[in-house]
Protein backbone atom coordinates (compact mmCIF):
# COMPACT_ATOMS: atom_id res chain seq x y z
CA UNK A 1 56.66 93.56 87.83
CA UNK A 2 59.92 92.66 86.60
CA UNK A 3 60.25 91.03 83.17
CA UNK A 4 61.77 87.77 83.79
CA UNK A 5 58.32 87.48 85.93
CA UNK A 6 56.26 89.21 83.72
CA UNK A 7 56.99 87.08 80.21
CA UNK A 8 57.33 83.77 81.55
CA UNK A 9 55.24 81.33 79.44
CA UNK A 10 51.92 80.48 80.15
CA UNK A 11 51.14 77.70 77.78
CA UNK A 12 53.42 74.29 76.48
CA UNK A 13 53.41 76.03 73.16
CA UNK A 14 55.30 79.18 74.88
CA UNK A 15 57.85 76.88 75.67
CA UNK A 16 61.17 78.32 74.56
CA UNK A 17 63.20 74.49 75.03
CA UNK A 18 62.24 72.42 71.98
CA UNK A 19 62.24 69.01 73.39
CA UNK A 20 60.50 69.76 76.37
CA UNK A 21 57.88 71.57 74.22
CA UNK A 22 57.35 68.73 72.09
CA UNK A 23 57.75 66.05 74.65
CA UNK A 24 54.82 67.68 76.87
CA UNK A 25 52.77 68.45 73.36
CA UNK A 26 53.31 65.11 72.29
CA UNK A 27 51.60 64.09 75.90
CA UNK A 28 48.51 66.14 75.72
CA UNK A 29 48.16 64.98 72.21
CA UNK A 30 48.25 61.01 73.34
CA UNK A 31 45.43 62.22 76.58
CA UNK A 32 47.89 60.98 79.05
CA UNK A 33 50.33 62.39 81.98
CA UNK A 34 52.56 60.90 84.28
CA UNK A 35 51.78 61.59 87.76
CA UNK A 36 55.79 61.76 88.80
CA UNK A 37 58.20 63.93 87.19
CA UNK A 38 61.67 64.72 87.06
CA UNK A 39 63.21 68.17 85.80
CA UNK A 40 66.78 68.26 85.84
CA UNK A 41 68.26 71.50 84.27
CA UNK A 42 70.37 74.60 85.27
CA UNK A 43 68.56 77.40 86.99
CA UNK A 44 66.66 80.04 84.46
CA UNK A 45 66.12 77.14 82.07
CA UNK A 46 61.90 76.88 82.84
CA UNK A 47 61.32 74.22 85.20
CA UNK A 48 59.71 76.62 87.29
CA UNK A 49 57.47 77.68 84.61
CA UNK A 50 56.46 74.83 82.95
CA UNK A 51 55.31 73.23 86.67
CA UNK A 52 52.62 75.86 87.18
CA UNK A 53 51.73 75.11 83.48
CA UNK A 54 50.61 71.69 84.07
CA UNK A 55 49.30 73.01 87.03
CA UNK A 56 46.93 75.43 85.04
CA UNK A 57 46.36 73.01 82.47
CA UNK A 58 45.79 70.20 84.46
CA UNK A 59 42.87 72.00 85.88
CA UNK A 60 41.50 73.74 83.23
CA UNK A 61 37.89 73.42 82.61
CA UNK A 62 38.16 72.32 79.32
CA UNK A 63 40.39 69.25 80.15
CA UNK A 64 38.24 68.25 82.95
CA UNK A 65 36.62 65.52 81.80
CA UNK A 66 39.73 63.93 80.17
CA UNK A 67 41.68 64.78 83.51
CA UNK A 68 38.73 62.28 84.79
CA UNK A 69 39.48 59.60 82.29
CA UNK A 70 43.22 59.75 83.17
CA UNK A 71 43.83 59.93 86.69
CA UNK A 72 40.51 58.94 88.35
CA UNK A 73 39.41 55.87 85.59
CA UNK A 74 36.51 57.07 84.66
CA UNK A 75 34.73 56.47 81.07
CA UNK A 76 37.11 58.30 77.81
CA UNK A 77 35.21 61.29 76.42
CA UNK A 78 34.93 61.64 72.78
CA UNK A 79 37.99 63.71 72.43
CA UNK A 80 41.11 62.39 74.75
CA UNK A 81 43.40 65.43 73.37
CA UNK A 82 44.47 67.76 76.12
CA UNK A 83 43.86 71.56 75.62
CA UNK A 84 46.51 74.64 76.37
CA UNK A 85 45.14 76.24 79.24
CA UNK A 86 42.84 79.40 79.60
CA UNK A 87 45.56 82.09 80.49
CA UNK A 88 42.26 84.88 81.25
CA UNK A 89 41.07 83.12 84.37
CA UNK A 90 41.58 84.25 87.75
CA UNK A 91 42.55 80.87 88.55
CA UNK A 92 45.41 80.38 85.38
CA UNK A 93 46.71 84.71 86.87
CA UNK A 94 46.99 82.57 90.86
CA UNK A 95 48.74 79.40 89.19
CA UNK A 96 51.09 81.70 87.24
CA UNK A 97 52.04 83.88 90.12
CA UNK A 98 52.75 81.79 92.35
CA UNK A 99 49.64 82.13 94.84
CA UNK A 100 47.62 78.96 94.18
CA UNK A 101 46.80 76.41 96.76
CA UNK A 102 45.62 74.05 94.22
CA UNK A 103 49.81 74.32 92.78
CA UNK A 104 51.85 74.46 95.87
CA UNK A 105 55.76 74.82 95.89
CA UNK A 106 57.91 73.42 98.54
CA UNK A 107 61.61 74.65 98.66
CA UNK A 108 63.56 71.48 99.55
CA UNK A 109 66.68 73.46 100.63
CA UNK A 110 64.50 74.65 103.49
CA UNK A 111 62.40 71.99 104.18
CA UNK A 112 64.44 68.93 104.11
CA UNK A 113 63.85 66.70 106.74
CA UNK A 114 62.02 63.30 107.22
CA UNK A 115 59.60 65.58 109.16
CA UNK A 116 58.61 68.18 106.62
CA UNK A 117 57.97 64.97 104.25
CA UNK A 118 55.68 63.10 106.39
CA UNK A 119 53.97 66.84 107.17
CA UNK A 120 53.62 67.09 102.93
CA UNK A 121 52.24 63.18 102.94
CA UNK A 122 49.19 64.49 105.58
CA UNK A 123 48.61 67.34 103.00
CA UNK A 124 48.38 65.08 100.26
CA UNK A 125 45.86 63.24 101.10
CA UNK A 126 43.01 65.79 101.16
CA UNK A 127 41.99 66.69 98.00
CA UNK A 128 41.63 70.16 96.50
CA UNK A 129 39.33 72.41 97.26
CA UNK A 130 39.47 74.03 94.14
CA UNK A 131 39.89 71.61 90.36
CA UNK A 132 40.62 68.52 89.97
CA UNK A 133 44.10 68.37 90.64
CA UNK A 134 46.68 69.67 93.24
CA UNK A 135 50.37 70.17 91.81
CA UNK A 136 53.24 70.00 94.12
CA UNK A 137 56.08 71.18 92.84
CA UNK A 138 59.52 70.11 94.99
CA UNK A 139 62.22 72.72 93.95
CA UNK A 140 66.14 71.76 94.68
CA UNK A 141 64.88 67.76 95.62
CA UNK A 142 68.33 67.07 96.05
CA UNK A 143 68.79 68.56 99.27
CA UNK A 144 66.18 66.46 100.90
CA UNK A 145 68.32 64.13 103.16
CA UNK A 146 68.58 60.12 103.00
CA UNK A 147 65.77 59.78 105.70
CA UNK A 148 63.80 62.52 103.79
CA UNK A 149 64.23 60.33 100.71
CA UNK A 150 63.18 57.06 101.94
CA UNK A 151 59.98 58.80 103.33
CA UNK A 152 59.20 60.17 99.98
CA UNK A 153 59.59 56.66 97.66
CA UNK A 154 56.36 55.51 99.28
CA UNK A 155 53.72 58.36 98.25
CA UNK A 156 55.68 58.44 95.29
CA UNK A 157 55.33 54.71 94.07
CA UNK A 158 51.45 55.07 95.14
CA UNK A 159 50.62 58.71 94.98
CA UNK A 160 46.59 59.08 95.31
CA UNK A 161 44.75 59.88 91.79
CA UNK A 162 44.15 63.80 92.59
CA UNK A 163 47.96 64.72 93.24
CA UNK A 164 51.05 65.09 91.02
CA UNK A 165 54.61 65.31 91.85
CA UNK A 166 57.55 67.37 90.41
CA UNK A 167 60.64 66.87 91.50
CA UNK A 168 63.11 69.97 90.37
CA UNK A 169 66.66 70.18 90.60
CA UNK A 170 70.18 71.20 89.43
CA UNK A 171 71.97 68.26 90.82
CA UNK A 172 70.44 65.31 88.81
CA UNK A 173 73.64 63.38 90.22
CA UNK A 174 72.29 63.62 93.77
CA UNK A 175 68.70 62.14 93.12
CA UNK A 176 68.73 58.83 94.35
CA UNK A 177 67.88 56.43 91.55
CA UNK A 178 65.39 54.68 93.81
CA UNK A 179 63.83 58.22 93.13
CA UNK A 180 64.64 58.87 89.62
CA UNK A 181 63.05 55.18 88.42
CA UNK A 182 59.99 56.37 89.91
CA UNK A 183 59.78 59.25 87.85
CA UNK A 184 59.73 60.47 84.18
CA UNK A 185 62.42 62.04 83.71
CA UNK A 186 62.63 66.06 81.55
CA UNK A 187 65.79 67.61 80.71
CA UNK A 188 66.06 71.00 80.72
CA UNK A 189 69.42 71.72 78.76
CA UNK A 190 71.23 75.27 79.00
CA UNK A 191 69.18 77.25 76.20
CA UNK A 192 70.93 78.13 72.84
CA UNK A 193 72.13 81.56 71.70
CA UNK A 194 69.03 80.80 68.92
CA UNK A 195 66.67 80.10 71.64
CA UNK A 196 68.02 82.96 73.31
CA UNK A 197 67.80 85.40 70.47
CA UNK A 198 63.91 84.62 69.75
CA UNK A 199 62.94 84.96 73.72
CA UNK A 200 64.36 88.04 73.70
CA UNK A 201 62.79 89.26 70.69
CA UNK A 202 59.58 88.21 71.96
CA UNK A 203 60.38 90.11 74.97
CA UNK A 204 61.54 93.47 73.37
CA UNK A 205 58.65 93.56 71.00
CA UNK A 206 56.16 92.90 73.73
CA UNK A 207 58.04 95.97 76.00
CA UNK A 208 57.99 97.82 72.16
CA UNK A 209 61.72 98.66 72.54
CA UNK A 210 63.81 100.09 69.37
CA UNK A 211 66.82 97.40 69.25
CA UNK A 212 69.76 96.13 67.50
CA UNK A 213 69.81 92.38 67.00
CA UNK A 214 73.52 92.51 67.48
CA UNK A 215 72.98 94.09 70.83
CA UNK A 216 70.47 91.30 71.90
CA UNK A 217 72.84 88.54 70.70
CA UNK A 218 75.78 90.47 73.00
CA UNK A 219 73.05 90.40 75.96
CA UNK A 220 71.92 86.78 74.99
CA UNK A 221 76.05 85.64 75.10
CA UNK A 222 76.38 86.64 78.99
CA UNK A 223 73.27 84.77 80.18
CA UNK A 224 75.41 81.52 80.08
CA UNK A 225 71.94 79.14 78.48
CA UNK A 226 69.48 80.63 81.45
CA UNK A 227 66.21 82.37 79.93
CA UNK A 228 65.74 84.22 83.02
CA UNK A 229 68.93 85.89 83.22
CA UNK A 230 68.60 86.97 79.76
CA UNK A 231 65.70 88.75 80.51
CA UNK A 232 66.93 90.09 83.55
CA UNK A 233 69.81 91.26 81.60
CA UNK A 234 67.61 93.23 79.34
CA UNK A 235 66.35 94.63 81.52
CA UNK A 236 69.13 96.29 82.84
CA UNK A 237 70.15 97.49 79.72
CA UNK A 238 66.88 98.75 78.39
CA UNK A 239 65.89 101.95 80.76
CA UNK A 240 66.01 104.23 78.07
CA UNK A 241 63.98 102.47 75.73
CA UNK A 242 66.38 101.84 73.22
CA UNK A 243 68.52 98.37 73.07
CA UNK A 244 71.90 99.18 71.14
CA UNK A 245 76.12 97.56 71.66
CA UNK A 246 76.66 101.01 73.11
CA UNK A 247 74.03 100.78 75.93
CA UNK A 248 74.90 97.11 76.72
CA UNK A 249 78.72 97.94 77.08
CA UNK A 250 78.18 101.14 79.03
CA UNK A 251 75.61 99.25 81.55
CA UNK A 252 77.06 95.99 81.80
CA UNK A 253 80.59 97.52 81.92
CA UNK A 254 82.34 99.84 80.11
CA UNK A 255 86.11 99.01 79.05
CA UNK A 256 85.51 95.37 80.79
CA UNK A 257 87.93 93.84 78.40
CA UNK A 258 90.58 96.67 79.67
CA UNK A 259 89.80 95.94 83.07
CA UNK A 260 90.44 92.03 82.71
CA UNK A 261 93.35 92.26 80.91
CA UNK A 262 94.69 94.60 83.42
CA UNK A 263 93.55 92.01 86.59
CA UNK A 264 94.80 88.96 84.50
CA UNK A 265 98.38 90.69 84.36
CA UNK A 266 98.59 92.16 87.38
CA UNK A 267 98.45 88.87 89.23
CA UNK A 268 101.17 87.60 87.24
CA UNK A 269 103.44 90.24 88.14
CA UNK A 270 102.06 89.32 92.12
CA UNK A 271 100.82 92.88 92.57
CA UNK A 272 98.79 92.84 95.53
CA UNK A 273 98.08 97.01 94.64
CA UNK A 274 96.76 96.86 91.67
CA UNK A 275 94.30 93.62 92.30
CA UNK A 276 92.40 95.33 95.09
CA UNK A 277 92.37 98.86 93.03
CA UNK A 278 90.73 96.94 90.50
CA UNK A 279 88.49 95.02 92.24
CA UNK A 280 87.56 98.33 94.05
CA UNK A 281 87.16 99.83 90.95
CA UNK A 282 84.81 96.95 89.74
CA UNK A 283 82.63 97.78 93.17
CA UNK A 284 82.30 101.55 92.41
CA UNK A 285 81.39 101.65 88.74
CA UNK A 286 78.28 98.55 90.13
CA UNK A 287 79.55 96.39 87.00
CA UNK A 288 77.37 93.61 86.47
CA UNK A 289 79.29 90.41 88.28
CA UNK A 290 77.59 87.78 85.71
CA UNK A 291 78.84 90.02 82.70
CA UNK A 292 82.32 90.08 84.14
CA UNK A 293 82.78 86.54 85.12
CA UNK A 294 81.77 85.29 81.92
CA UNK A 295 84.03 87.68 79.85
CA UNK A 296 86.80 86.75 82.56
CA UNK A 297 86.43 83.05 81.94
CA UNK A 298 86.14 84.15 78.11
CA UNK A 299 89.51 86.10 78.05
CA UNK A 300 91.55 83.41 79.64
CA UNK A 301 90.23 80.83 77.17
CA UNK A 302 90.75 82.64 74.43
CA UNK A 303 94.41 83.13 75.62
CA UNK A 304 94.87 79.59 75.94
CA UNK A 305 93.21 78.85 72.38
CA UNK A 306 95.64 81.54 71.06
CA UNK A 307 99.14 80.16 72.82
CA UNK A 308 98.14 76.79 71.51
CA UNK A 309 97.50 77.75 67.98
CA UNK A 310 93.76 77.05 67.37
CA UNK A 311 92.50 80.33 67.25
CA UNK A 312 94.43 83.93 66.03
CA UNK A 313 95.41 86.41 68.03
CA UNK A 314 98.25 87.55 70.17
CA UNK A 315 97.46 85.37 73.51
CA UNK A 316 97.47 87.86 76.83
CA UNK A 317 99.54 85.34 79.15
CA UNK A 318 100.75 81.77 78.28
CA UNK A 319 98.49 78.48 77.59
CA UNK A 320 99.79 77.04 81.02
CA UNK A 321 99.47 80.38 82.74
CA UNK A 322 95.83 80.66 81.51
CA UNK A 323 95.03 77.14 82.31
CA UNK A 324 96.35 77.56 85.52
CA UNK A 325 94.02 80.78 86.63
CA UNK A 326 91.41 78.74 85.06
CA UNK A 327 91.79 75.57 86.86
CA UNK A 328 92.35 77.88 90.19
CA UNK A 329 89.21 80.18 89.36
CA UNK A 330 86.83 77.15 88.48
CA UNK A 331 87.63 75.72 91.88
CA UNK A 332 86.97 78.80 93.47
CA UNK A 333 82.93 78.59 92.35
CA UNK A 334 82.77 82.49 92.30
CA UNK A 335 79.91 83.50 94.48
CA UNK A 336 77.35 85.99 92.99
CA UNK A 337 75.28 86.45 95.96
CA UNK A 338 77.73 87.84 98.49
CA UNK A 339 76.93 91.36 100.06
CA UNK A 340 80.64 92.28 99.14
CA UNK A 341 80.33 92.10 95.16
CA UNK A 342 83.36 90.21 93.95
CA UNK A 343 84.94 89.15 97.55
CA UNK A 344 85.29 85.51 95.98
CA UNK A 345 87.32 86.56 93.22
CA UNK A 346 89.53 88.94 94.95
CA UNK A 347 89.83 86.39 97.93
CA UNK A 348 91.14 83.63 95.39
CA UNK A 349 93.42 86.15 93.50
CA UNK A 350 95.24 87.32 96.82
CA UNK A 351 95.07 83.34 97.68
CA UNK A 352 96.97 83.19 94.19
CA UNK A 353 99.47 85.41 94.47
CA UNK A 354 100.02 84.67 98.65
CA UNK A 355 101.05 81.20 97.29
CA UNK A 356 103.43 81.90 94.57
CA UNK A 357 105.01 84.30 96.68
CA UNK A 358 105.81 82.34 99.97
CA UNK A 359 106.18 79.67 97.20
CA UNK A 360 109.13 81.43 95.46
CA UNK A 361 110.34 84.40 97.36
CA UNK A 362 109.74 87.95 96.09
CA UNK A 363 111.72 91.33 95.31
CA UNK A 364 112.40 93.84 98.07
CA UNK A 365 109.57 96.57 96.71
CA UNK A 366 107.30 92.84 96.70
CA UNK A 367 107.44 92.62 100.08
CA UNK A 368 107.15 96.23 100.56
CA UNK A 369 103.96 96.26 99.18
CA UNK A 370 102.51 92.57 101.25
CA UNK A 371 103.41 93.87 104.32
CA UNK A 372 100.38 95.97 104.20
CA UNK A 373 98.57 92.65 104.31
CA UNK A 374 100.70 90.02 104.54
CA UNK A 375 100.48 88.31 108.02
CA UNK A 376 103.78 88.16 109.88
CA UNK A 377 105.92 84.98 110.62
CA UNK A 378 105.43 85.37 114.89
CA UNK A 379 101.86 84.91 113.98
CA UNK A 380 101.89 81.83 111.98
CA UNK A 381 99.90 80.09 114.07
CA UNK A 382 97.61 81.74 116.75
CA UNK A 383 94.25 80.28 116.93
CA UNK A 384 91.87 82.61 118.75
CA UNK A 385 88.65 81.16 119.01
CA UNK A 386 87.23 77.88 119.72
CA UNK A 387 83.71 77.16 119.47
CA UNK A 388 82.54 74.74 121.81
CA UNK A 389 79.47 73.54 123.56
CA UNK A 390 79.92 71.72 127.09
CA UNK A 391 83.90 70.95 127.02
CA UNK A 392 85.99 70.53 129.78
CA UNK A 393 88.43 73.11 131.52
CA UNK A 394 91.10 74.31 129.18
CA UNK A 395 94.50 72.81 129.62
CA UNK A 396 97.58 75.53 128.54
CA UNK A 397 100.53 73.24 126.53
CA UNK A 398 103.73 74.48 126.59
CA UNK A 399 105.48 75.20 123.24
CA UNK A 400 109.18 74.78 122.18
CA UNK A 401 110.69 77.82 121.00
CA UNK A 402 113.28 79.03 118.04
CA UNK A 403 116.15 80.84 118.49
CA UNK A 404 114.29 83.98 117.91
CA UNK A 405 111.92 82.80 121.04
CA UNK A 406 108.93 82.44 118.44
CA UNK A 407 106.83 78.93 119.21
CA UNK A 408 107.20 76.57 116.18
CA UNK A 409 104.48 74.89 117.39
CA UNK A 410 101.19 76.14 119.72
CA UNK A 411 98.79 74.30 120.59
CA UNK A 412 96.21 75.78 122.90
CA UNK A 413 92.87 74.18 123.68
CA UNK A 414 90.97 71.65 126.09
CA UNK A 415 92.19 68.24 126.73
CA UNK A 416 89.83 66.69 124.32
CA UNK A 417 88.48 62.49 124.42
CA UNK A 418 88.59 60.24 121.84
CA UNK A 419 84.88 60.53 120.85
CA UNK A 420 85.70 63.97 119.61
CA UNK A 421 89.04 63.24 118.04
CA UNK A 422 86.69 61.04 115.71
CA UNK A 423 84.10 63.26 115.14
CA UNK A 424 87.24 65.91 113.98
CA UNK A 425 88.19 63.66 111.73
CA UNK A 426 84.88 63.37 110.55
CA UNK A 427 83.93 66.64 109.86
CA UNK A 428 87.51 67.69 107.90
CA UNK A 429 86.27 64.47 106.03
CA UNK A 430 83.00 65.78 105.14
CA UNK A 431 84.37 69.20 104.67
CA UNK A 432 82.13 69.85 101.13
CA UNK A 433 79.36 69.05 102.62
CA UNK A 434 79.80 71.13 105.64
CA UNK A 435 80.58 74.57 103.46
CA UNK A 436 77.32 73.48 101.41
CA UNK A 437 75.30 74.15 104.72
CA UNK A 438 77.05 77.25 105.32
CA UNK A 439 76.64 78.69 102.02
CA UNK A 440 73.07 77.90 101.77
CA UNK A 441 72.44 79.96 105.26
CA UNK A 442 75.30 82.76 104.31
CA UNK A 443 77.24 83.12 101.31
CA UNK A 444 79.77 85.45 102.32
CA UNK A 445 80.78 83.29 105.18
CA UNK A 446 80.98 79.80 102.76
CA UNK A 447 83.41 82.48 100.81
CA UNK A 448 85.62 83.38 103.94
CA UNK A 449 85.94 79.21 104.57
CA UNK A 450 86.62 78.35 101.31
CA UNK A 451 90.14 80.61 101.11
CA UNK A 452 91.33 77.48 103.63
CA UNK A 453 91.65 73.94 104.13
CA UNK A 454 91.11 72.61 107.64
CA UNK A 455 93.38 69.91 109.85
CA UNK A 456 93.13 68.55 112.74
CA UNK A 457 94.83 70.19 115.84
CA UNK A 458 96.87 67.75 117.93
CA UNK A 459 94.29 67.36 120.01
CA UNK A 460 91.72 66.08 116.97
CA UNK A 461 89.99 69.54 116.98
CA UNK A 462 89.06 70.77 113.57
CA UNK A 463 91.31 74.03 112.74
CA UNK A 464 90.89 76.80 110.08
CA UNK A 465 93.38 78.56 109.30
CA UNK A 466 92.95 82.71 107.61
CA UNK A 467 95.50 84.69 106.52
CA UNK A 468 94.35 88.11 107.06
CA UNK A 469 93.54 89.43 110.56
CA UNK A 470 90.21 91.00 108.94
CA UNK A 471 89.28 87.97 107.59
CA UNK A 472 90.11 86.53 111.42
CA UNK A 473 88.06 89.58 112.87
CA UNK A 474 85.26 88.78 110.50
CA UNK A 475 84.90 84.87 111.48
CA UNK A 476 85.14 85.69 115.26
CA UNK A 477 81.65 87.79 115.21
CA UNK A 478 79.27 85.60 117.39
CA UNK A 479 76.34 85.56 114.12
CA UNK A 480 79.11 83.65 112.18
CA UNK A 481 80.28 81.59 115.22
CA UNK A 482 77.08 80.70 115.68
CA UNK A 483 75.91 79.42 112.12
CA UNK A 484 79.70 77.92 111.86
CA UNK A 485 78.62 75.47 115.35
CA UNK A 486 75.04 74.81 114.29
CA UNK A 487 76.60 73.47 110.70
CA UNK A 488 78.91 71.36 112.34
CA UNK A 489 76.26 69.74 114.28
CA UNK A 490 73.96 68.81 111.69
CA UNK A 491 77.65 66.96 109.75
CA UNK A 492 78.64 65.30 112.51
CA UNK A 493 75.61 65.25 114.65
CA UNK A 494 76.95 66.95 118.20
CA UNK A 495 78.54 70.05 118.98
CA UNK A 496 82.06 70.41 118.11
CA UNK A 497 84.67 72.87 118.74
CA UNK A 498 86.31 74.52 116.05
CA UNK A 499 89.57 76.88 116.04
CA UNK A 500 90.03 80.08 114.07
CA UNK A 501 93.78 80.37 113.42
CA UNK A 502 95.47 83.27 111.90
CA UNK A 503 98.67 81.88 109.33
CA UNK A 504 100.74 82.61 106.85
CA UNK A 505 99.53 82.03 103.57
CA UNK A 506 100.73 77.75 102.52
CA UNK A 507 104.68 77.54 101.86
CA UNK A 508 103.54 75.41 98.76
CA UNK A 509 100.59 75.98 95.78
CA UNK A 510 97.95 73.34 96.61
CA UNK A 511 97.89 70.83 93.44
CA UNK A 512 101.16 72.43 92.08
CA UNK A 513 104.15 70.93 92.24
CA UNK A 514 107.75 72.91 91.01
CA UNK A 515 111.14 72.44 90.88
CA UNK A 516 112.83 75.43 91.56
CA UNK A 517 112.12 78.72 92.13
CA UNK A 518 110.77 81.58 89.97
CA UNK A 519 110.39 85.24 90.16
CA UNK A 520 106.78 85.54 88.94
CA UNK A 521 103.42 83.47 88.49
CA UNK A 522 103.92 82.85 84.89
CA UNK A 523 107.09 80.77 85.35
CA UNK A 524 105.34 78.84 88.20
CA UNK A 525 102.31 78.06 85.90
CA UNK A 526 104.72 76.88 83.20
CA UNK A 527 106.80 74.45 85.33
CA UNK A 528 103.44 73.47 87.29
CA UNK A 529 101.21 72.47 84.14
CA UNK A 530 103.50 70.51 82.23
């Protein structure tokens, strides 16, 4: 079983967050619990957990009678105090694992839909088989939609006695408060690097491995406050037993540091070469894409402290060119979950340095090098697929031409109504929401759409523009045409076409403005972040 499965508390006192651990203690102490609740927390932080621990302890035999007193009325025992549950019973091994019917989970990202709630309100009101009471545990509640929602406040403002709610989720901001002030309310904070340290103790003493407590505290800095990656992370790097800096560096990635300075500079200089040898590179050695994003984000921060004076150290690149690859790498919310390991990052870097280039020219051996990828100025604009339903007969516009007999402007398509014009405009307006539906159904294809901005053809039909042909080739396979259709529908509620267009990378940065031209990126970061 793997570890971050295997040493997952099992009792409030196992708790690794303080104030949750106290909070809950403080509860079982007072012989009372809320029958809504709210956790709101990064992933790996133990919402998860501490669900099926009410669950277990909710229906422990030793509680029952007090359970009685508190959710069905009945007549307080002598002692109102709740008890940590028995972690030996078959029942607590079912709750803990995941296989209980008496603690259910229900993945709101799947099941999101007025429907699936009114199905969980028939469920609710049977009462278990098996204890006293039945847990339902609603992971990522804020993707339940509006309708969803409003279907939900009812059985939550009058849920029966034998049935208590958790509502988990990592978007607090996108519970409505109709919800939230029905609920009581848990934060689960990113963990510290103390908190860290002792679950990871706990773990390697448990798994009896010989370590180094500065090689926990490197593992415990890359987990980013998540418990579960921290075990998962030592993991990794115990196989032989032993838990030591050198077997952390070599299995997390050996000569990372090198490697980043190396990317960091090579897309200031705009070479296209050496980004993809190093992301390559990055593929082939299998180095852990957590590790490396953190230590990425680290470098360039630490760059920017140095430039500005805080901290010592000669600074790799600029303060404005680091915040400038940070501000353009945050936006880029690197994907870890992509087949292709690192295709977000390399698709924003080549994004990068495609923009400062058409932005401000480049050198002979420059353009040398892009024309291996580059796409050419004849095919600016060639869209070359449309997705559509039931649309009228396609209607060929004639183009006006430059001197060179390339079309400035092309616009090929169906003669399209109003009604759709408006529902274009609508889905480039709710363009967020529509790459959140892709990425929750396929992450590599949310990481293909997110290298472009759409517009709106001239005849109101949504256009996305790539600027590689593979990236093109990629888009136009019917599984991603498909999913790309079916997510426009549920935006905008009808079938929609949508163009593919093959372009030159944007004449001009997006959010950077500059006033005359510059031979590499770190000139157009300085004049850009003033």
């Amino acid at each position: 079983m793997p570890w971050h499965l295997k040493h997952r508390p099992h009792t409030i006192g196992e708790l690794h967050l303080k104030e949750v651990r106290e909070m809950f203690q403080q509860l079982m102490k007072q012989g009372r619990f809320p029958q809504v609740l709210l956790f709101a927390g990064p992933k790996g932080t133990g919402k998860t957990s501490t669900s099926r621990i009410i669950g277990a302890l909710l229906n422990d035999t030793a509680n029952e009678k007090i359970v009685d007193h508190i959710f069905f009325g009945q007549r307080a025992p002598a002692t109102t105090q709740l008890k940590e549950p028995n972690t030996d019973t078959e029942f607590a091994r079912q709750v803990y694992s995941g296989n209980s019917f008496v603690v259910q989970e229900m993945d709101a990202a799947s099941y999101r839909g007025i429907d699936d709630v009114r199905a969980l309100k028939e469920r609710v009101m049977l009462p278990p088989q098996q204890g006293k009471i039945a847990v339902y545990i609603l992971d990522e509640a804020h993707m339940f939609t509006t309708e969803a929602f409003n279907a939900l406040l009812k059985l939550l403002e009058e849920p029966p006695p034998h049935a208590v709610f958790i509502l988990a989720t990592t978007e607090l901001h996108k519970i409505p408060e109709t919800i939230a002030s029905r609920a009581t309310k848990v934060d689960f904070r990113k963990a510290t690097h103390e908190e860290l340290m002792s679950a990871l103790e706990t773990v390697a003493k448990q798994e009896k491995l010989q370590y180094k407590p500065e090689a926990l505290a490197r593992v415990a800095d890359q987990a980013d406050g998540s418990f579960r990656d921290a075990v998962k992370l030592l993991e990794l790097v115990a196989g032989t037993g032993k838990v030591s800096t050198e077997t952390v560096e070599a299995v997390l990635g050996e000569g990372v540091s090198q490697i980043i300075s190396q990317l960091i500079l090579a897309v200031v200089q705009k070479d296209v070469e050496t980004v993809v040898a190093l992301m390559t590179d990055l593929r082939e050695r299998n180095i852990h894409e957590t590790y490396f994003y953190k230590t990425l984000f680290t470098a360039l921060h630490r760059s920017l402290m140095q430039d500005l004076g805080v901290k010592e150290g000669e600074p790799l690149v600029t303060a404005k060119v680091a915040r400038f690859l940070l501000q353009e790498l945050l936006k880029a919310e690197l994907q870890q979950s992509s087949p292709v390991p690192f295709l977000s990052l390399e698709l924003k870097l080549l994004e990068i340095i495609e923009r400062a280039r058409d932005q401000h020219g480049s050198t002979t051996d420059s353009k040398k090098k892009m024309s291996k990828t580059a796409v050419s100025s004849v095919e600016r604009l060639t869209p070359s697929t449309t997705l559509s339903a039931s649309l009228p007969k396609e209607k060929t516009v004639s183009a006006d031409s430059t001197d060179e007999g390339v079309p400035s402007v092309v616009s090929i398509g169906p003669q399209i109504d109003e009604d759709i014009q408006e529902l274009g405009k609508n889905l480039v307006a709710q363009w967020e929401r529509f790459l959140q539906l892709i990425e929750e159904r396929n992450a590599t294809l949310a990481a293909l759409l997110r290298s472009s901005k759409p517009v709106l053809t001239a005849d109101g039909i949504p256009q996305v523009g790539v600027y590689y042909k593979f990236h093109q080739e990629q888009l136009q396979q019917q599984k991603y045409m498909s999913l790309i259709q079916d997510c426009a529908r549920d935006v905008v509620g009808t079938p929609l076409p949508l163009v593919i267009a093959l372009q030159r990378a944007p004449t001009e940065a997006s959010l950077v403005e500059v006033a005359e031209v510059t031979e590499n990126l770190t000139e157009l970061a300085e004049e850009a972040l003033l």
